[in-house]
N, C-alpha and C. Protein backbone atom coordinates (compact mmCIF):
# COMPACT_ATOMS: atom_id res chain seq x y z
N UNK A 1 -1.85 -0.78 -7.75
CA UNK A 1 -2.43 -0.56 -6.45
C UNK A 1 -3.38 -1.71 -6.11
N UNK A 2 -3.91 -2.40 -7.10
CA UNK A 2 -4.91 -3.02 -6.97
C UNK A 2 -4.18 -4.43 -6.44
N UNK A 3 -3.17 -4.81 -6.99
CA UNK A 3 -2.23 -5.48 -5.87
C UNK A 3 -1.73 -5.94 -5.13
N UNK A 4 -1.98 -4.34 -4.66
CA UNK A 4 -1.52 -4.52 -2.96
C UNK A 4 -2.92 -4.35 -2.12
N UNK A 5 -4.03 -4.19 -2.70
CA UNK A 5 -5.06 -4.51 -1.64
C UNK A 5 -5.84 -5.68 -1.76
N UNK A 6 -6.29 -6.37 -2.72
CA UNK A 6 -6.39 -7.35 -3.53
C UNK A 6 -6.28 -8.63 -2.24
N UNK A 7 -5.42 -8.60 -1.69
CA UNK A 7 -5.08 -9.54 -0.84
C UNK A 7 -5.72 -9.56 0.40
N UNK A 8 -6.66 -8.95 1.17
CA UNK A 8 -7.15 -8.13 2.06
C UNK A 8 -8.46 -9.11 2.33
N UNK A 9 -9.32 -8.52 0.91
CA UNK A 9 -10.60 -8.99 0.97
C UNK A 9 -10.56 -10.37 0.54
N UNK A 10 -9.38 -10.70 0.13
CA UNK A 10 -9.48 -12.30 0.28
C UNK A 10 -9.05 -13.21 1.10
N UNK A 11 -7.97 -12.18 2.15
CA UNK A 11 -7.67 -12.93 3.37
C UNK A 11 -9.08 -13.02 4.52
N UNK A 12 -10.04 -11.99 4.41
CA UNK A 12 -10.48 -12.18 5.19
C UNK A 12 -12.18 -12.70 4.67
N UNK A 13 -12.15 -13.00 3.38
CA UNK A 13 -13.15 -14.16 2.74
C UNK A 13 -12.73 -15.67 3.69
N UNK A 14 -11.49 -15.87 3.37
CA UNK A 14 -11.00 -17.10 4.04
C UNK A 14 -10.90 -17.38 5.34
N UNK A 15 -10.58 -16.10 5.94
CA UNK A 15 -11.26 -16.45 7.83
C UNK A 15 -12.62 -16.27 7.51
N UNK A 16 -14.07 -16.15 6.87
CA UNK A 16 -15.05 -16.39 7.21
C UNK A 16 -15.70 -17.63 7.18
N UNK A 17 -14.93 -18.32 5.84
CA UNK A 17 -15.29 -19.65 5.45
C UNK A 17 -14.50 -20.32 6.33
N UNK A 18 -13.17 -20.31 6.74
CA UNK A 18 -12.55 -21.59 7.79
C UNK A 18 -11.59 -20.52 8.67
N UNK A 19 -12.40 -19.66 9.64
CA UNK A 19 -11.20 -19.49 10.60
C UNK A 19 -9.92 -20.48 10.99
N UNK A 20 -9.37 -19.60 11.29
CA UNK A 20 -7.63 -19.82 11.63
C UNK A 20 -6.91 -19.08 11.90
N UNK A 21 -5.95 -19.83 13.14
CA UNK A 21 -5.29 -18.13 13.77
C UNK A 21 -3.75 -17.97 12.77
N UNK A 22 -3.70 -18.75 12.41
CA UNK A 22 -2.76 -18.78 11.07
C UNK A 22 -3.02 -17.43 9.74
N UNK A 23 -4.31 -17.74 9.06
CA UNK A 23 -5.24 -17.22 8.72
C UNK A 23 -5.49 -15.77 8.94
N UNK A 24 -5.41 -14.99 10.05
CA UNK A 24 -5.81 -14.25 10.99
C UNK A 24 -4.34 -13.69 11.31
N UNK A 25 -3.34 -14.46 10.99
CA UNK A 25 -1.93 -13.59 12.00
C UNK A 25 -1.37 -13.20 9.70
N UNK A 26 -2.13 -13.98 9.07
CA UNK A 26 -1.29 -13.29 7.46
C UNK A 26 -2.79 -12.31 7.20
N UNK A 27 -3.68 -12.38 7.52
CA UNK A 27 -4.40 -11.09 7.34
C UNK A 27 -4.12 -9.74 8.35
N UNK A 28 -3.45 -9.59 9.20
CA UNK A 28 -2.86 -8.58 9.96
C UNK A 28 -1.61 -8.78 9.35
N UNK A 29 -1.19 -9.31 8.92
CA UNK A 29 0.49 -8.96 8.48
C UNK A 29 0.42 -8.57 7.08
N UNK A 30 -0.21 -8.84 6.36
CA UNK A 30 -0.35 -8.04 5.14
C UNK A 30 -1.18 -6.46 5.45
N UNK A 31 -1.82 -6.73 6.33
CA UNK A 31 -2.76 -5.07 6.24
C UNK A 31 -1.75 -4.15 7.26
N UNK A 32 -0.77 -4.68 7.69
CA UNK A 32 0.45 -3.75 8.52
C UNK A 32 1.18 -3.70 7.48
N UNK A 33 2.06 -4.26 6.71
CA UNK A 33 2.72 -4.32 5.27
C UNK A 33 1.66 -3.04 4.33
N UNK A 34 0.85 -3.20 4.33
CA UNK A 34 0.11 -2.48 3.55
C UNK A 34 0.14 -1.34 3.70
N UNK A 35 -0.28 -0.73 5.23
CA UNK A 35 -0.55 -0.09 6.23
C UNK A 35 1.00 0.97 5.71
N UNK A 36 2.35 0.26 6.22
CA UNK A 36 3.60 0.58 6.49
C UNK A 36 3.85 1.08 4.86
N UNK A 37 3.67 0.38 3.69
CA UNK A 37 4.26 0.94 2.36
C UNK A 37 3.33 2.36 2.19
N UNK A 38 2.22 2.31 2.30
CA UNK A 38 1.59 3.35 1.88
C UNK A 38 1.91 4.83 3.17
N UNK A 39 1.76 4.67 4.52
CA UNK A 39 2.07 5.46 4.81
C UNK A 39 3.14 6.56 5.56
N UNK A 40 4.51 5.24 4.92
CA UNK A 40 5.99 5.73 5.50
C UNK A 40 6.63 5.65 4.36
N UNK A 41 6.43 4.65 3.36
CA UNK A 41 6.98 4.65 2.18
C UNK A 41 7.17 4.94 0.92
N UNK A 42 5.68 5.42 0.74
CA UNK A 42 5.36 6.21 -0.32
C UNK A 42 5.67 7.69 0.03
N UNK A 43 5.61 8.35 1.19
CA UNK A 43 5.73 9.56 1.47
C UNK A 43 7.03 9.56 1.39
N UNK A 44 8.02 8.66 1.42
CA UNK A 44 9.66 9.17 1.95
C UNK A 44 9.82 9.27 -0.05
N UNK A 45 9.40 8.29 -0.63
CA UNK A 45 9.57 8.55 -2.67
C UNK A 45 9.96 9.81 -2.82
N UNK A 46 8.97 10.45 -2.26
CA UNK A 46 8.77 12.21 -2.68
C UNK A 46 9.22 13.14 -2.40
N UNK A 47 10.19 13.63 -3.47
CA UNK A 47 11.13 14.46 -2.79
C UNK A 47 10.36 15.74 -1.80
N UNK A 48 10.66 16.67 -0.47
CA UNK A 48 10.30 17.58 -0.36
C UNK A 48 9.47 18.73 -1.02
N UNK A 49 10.21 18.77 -2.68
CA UNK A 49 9.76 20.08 -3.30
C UNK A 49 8.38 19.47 -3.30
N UNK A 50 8.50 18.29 -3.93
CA UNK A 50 7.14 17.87 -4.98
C UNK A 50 6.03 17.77 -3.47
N UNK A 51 6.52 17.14 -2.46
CA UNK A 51 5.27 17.18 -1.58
C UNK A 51 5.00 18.37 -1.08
N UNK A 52 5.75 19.42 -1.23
CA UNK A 52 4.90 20.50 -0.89
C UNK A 52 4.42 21.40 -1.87
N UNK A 53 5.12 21.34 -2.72
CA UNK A 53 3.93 21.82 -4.41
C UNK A 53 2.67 21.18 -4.87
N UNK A 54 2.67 19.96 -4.68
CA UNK A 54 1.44 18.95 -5.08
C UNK A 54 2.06 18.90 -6.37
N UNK A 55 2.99 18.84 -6.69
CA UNK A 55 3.26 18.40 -8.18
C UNK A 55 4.65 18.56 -8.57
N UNK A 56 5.06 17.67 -9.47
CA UNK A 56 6.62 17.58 -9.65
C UNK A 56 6.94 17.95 -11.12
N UNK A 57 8.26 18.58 -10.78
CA UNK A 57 8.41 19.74 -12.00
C UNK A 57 9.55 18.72 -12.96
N UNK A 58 9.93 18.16 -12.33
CA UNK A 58 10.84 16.94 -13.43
C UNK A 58 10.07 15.76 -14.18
N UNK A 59 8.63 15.53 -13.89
CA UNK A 59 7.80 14.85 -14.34
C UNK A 59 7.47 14.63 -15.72
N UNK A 60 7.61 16.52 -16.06
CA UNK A 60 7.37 16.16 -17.90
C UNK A 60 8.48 15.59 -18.30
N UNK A 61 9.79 16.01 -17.64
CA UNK A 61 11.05 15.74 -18.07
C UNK A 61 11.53 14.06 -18.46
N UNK A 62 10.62 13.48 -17.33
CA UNK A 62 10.95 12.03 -16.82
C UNK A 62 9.75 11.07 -17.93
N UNK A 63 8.78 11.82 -18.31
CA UNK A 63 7.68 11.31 -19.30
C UNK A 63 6.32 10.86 -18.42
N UNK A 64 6.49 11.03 -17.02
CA UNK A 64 5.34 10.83 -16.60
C UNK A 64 4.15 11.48 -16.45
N UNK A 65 4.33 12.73 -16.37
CA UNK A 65 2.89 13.41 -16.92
C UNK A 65 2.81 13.22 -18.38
């Protein structure tokens, strides 16, 4: 996770030290990228059951719990 935000606070370290609309159009395109995986893409992962149980029953099966 750390990753995918990671990039954020350093795009916009770098528009403080040298604006640029360059600069400025990959710090909105990563925080829409960002924006878009977390809240269309991570939700579609999950099957139905598990998002409405809060928890997935093939999990022990799979080794992740």
């Amino acid at each position: 996770m750390g990753s995918l935000i990671a990039p954020i606070p350093l795009l916009a370290a770098g528009l403080i030290v040298n604006f640029s609309p360059l600069a400025l159009g990959a710090l909105l395109a990563v925080a829409a990228l960002l924006a878009l995986r977390i809240f269309v893409i991570f939700r579609r992962t999950a099957c139905p059951h598990c998002a409405a149980k809060g928890h997935c029953p093939n999990a022990r099966a799979m080794g992740i719990v």
